[in-house]
Structure formats: structure tokens, C-alpha cells
Protein backbone atom coordinates (compact mmCIF):
# COMPACT_ATOMS: atom_id res chain seq x y z
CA UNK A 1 106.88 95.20 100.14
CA UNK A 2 110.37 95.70 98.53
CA UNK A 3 113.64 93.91 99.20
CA UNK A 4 116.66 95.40 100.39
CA UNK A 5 118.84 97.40 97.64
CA UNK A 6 121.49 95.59 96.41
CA UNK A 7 123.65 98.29 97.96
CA UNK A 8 121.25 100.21 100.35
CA UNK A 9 121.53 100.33 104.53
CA UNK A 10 120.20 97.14 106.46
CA UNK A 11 120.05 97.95 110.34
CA UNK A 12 119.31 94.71 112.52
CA UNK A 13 119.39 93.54 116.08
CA UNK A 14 117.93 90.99 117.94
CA UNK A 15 115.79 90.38 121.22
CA UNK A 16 114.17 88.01 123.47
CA UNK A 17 110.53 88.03 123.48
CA UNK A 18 109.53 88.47 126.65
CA UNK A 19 106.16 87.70 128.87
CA UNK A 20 104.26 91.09 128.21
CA UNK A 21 104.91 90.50 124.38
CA UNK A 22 102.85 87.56 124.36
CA UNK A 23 99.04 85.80 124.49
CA UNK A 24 97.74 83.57 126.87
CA UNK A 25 98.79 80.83 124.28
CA UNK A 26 102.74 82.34 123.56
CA UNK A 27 101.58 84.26 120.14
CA UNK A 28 103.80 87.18 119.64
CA UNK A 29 101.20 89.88 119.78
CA UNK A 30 100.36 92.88 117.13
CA UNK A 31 101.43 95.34 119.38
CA UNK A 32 104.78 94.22 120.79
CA UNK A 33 105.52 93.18 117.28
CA UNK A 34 104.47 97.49 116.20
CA UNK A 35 106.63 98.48 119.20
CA UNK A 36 109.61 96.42 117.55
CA UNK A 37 108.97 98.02 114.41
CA UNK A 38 109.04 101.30 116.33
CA UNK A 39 112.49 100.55 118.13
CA UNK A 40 113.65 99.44 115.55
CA UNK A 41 113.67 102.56 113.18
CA UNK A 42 114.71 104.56 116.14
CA UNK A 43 117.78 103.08 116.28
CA UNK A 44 118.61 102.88 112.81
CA UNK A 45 117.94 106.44 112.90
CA UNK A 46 120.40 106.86 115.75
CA UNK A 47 123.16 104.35 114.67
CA UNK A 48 122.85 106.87 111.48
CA UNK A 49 123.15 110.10 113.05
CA UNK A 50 120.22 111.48 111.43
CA UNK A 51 118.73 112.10 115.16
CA UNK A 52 119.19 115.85 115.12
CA UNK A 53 116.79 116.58 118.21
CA UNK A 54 114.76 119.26 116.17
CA UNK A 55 112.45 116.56 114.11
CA UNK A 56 111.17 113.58 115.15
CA UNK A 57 109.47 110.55 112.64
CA UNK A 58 105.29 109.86 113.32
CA UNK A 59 103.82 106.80 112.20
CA UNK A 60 100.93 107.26 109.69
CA UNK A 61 99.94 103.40 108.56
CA UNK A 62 101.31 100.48 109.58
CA UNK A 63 100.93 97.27 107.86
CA UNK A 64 101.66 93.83 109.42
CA UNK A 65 101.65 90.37 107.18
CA UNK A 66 102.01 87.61 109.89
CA UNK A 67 103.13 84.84 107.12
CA UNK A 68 103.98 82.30 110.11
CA UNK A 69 102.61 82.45 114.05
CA UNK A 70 104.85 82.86 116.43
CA UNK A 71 103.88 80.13 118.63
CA UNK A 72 106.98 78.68 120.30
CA UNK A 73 109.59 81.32 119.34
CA UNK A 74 111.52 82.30 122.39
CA UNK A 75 113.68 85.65 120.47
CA UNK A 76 113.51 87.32 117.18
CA UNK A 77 115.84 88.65 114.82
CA UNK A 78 114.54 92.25 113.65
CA UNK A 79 115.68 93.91 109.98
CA UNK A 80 115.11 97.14 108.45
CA UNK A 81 116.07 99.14 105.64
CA UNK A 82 114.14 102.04 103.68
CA UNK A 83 111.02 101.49 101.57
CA UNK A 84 111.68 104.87 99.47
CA UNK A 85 111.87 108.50 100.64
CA UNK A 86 109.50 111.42 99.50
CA UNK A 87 110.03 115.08 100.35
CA UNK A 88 108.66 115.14 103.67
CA UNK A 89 107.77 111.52 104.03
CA UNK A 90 109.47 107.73 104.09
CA UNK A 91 108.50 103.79 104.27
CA UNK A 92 110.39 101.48 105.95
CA UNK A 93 110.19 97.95 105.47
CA UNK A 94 110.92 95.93 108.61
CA UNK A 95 111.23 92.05 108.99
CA UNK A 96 111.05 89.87 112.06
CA UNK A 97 112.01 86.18 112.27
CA UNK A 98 111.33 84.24 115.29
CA UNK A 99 114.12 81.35 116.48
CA UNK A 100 110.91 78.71 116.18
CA UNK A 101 109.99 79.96 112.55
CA UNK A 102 107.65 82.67 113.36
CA UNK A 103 107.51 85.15 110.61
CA UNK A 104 106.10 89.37 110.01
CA UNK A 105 106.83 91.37 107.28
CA UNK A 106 106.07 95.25 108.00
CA UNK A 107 105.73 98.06 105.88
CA UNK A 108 105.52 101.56 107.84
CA UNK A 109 104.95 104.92 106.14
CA UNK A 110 106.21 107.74 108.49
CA UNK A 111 105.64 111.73 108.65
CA UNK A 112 109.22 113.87 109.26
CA UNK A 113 108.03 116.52 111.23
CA UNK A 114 109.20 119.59 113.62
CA UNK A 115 109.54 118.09 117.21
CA UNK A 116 107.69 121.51 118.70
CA UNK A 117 104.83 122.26 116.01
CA UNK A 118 104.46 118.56 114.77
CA UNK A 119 104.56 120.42 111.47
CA UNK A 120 105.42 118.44 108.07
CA UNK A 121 109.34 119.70 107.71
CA UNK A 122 111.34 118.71 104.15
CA UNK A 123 113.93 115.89 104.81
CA UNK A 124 117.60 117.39 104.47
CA UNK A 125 119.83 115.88 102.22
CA UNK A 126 121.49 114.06 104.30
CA UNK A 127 118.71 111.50 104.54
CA UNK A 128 118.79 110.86 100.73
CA UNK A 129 122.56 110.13 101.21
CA UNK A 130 121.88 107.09 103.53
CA UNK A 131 118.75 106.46 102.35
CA UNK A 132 117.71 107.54 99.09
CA UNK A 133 117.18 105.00 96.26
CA UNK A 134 115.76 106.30 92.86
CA UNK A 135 113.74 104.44 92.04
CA UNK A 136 111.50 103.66 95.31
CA UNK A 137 111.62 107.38 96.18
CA UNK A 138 109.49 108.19 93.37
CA UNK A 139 106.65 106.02 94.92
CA UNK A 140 106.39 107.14 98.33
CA UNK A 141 103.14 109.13 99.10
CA UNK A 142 101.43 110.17 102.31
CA UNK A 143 97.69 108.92 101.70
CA UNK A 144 95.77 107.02 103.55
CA UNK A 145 93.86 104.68 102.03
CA UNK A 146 91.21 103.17 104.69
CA UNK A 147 87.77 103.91 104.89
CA UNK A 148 87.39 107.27 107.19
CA UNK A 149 84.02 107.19 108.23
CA UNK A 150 81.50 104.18 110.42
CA UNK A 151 78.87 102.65 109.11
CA UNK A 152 75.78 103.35 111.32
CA UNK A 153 75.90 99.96 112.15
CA UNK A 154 79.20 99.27 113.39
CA UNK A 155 79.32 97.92 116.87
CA UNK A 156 80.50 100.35 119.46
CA UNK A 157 83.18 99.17 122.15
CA UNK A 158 84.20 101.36 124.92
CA UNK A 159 88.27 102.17 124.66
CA UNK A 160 89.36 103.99 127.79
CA UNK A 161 92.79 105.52 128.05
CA UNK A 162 95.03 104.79 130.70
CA UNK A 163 98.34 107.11 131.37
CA UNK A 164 100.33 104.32 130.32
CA UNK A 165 99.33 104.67 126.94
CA UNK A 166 100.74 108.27 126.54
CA UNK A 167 104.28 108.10 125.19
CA UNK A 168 106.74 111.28 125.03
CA UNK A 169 105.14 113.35 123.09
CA UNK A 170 101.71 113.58 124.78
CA UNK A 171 99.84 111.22 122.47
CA UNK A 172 98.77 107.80 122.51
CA UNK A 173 101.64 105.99 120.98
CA UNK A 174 101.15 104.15 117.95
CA UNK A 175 101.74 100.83 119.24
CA UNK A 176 98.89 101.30 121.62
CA UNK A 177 96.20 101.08 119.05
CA UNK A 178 97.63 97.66 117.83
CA UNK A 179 96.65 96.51 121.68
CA UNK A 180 92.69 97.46 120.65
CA UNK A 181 93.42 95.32 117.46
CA UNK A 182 94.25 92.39 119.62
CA UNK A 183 91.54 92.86 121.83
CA UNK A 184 89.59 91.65 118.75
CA UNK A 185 91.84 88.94 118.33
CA UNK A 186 91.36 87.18 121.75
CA UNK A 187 89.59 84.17 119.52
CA UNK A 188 91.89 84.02 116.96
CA UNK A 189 95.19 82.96 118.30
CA UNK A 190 96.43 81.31 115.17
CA UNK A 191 95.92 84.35 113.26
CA UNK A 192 97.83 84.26 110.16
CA UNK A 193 96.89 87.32 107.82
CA UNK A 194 97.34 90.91 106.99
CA UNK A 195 96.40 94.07 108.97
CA UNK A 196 97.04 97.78 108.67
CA UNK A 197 97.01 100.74 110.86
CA UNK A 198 96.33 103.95 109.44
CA UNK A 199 97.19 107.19 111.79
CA UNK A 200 94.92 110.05 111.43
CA UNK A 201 95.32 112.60 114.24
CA UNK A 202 96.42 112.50 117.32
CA UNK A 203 95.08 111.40 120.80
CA UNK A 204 95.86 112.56 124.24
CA UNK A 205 94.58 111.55 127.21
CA UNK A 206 91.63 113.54 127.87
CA UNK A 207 90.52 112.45 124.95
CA UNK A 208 86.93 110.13 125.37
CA UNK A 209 87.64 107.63 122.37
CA UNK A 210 85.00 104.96 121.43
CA UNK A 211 85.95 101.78 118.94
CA UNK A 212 83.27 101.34 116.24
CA UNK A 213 83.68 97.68 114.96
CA UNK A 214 82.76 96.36 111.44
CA UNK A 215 82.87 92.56 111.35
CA UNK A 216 83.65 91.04 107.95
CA UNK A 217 83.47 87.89 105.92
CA UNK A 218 87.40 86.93 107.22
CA UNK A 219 88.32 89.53 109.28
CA UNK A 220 87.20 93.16 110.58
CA UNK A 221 86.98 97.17 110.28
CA UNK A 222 88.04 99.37 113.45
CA UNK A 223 87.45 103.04 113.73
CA UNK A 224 89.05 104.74 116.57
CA UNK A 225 86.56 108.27 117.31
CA UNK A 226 88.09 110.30 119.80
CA UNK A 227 85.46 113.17 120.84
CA UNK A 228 83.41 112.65 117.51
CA UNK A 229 86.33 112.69 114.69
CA UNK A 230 88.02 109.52 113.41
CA UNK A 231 91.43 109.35 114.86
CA UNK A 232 92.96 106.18 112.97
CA UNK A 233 91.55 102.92 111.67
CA UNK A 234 92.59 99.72 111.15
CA UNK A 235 91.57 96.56 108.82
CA UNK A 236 92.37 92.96 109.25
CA UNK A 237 92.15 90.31 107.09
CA UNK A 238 92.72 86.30 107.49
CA UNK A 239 90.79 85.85 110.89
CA UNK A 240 89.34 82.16 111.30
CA UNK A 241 85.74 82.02 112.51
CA UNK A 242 85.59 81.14 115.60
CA UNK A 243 85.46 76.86 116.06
């Protein structure tokens, strides 16, 4: 996860964490900290004036390093600033700081695509003029990297879709599949580890989508399979047995 360029772009703001962003126990959840990360870059992108209403940025993996709980934190102060830029793809690195020490470091790799066809469109140069950076630019890929396909064995959890999971443009929205992480969390509230998100098609909500669960030695595999194909998965790492 790379630092800031000495000269590059650094958007921030800063928010109060509020009751639906939380646990039972006052942990900042996985998904309200995604849908800061996703607020986040749509501002930047705004405060910019890259927003040209024609394309619009989809998330394709997600990773989350929680390298302090937020337990007590009340706010957070939110940072981002580009991770490199490829032809029709960027990372963004995004940092949150809670007022109580809480602590995430995000890394997002995003698809710049045609708002109508959802099609992969080239980034204009205007992008690489606020955002461009040699030398991370000639990094940034689109693959995904997490296992596609179940085991046979993986346990199966039912995943219904509600209507409130369907964001603008007709698909579950990103920071909705975080919530399914967390449902696998409920045990761990001191988590303290890594986890990644990787997007592979979308979902809508007629969509029947069943979770298919992998437990590991600290932590767990999740395959989403909406009607039959895998539709994202996510890994976490640094979960605590339970007791």
C-alpha cells in the first residue's frame, strides 16, 4: 500500500460514526468502513471535476487492513490519494483514523467504465494530469487474484437480497457484500487483520445468491454464487477462534 506522492493530490474529510456503522460492542464495521471508502473517492472525484456524467468508477477488489479496532472512536478522519492509474483502470489508497486510535488502511482497484453499457472506456488525459504518477501507473492491473471456484465442501449460507441493497445503478452495491463478511464476524469483535473483496459480476435483485463458506486455520473463504456463477469473493485473515 503506497504513501502519498511527495507532490500528488490528498482529498480528506471527516465524519462522525454513527449508530448503523457500528456492532453490538461499538466496532466500526467492514461495511460502513467500504461505504467510507466509497464516499470518499466520489468526492475526490467531484472536488476534481473529473465527474463528467458519461462514466462512472466500479469497484473490482477491495482490501481492508484493520491495524487497530475501532472500539471507542466516536468520528474518523478519512484520506485518499491515487494508488497508480492504468489505461482503463486505477487504485486508490484510502486511510481512516478514528479520534480513539482506531486504524484501516484500504487499497481499492476500480474499473472506468461507460455509465450506459458498463463497458471498460480509456481514462482521458485529464485524469493523468491530477492523478498520474510514473512510476505507480506502470503497476496497476485489473486481475483478480482470489480463488474463483467452491470447494465441494464449503458450507452453504442462504444470502437473500433485500431492495435496500440495490444502489443506483441496479446492482448490489459493493459495500453490501462487506455486510455478508461481517455476518461471519459476529464472534470476532476484536478482529484485527486483513480482508479483501474481489468484484466479479454484477448482481441485481432477482438474482437467488447463496454464500459458500470455507473456514480456515485464522480466518475464512466466501464465495458469493448468484444463479450458479461466482459473483465476487472475499478472504479474511487474522480472526481469533472463538474463546
Amino acid at each position: 500500500m503506497l504513501e502519498p506522492a511527495a507532490d500528488g493530490r490528498v482529498y480528506r474529510m471527516q465524519r462522525r460514526i454513527r449508530l448503523a456503522d457500528t456492532s453490538a460492542s461499538g466496532r466500526l464495521r467492514l461495511d460502513a468502513a467500504a461505504r467510507y471508502v466509497q464516499d470518499i473517492a466520489t468526492d475526490d472525484v467531484a472536488d476534481a471535476g473529473m465527474d463528467d456524467g458519461d462514466h462512472v468508477w466500479i469497484v473490482r477488489r477491495a482490501v481492508v487492513e484493520v491495524r487497530s479496532p475501532f472500539q471507542a472512536d466516536t468520528a474518523v478522519r478519512v484520506a485518499t490519494w491515487s494508488g497508480g492509474l492504468g489505461a482503463r483502470w486505477a487504485t486508490r489508497r484510502t486511510s481512516i483514523d478514528g479520534d480513539a486510535g482506531g486504524h484501516i488502511e484500504a487499497e481499492t482497484l476500480w474499473a472506468f467504465v461507460h455509465a450506459e453499457t458498463l463497458k471498460l472506456a480509456r481514462l482521458p488525459p485529464a485524469y493523468h494530469a491530477v492523478y498520474g504518477d510514473a512510476v505507480r501507473d506502470a503497476t496497476v492491473s485489473g486481475k483478480l487474484r482470489l480463488p474463483q471456484h467452491p470447494p465441494e465442501d464449503a458450507r452453504r449460507v442462504e444470502w437473500p437480497l433485500r431492495v435496500t441493497d440495490i444502489d443506483i445503478l441496479g446492482h448490489v452495491n459493493n459495500a453490501v457484500y462487506w455486510e455478508a463478511v461481517e455476518s461471519e464476524l459476529v464472534a470476532a469483535d476484536g478482529f484485527h487483520g486483513g480482508a479483501v473483496v474481489e468484484y466479479r459480476q454484477p448482481v441485481d435483485l432477482q438474482t437467488e445468491v447463496v454464500l459458500r463458506v470455507q473456514e480456515r486455520a485464522s480466518g475464512f473463504l466466501m464465495w458469493f454464487v448468484a444463479d450458479g456463477a461466482v459473483a465476487a469473493v472475499a478472504q479474511v485473515n487474522g480472526v481469533e477462534p472463538p474463546g
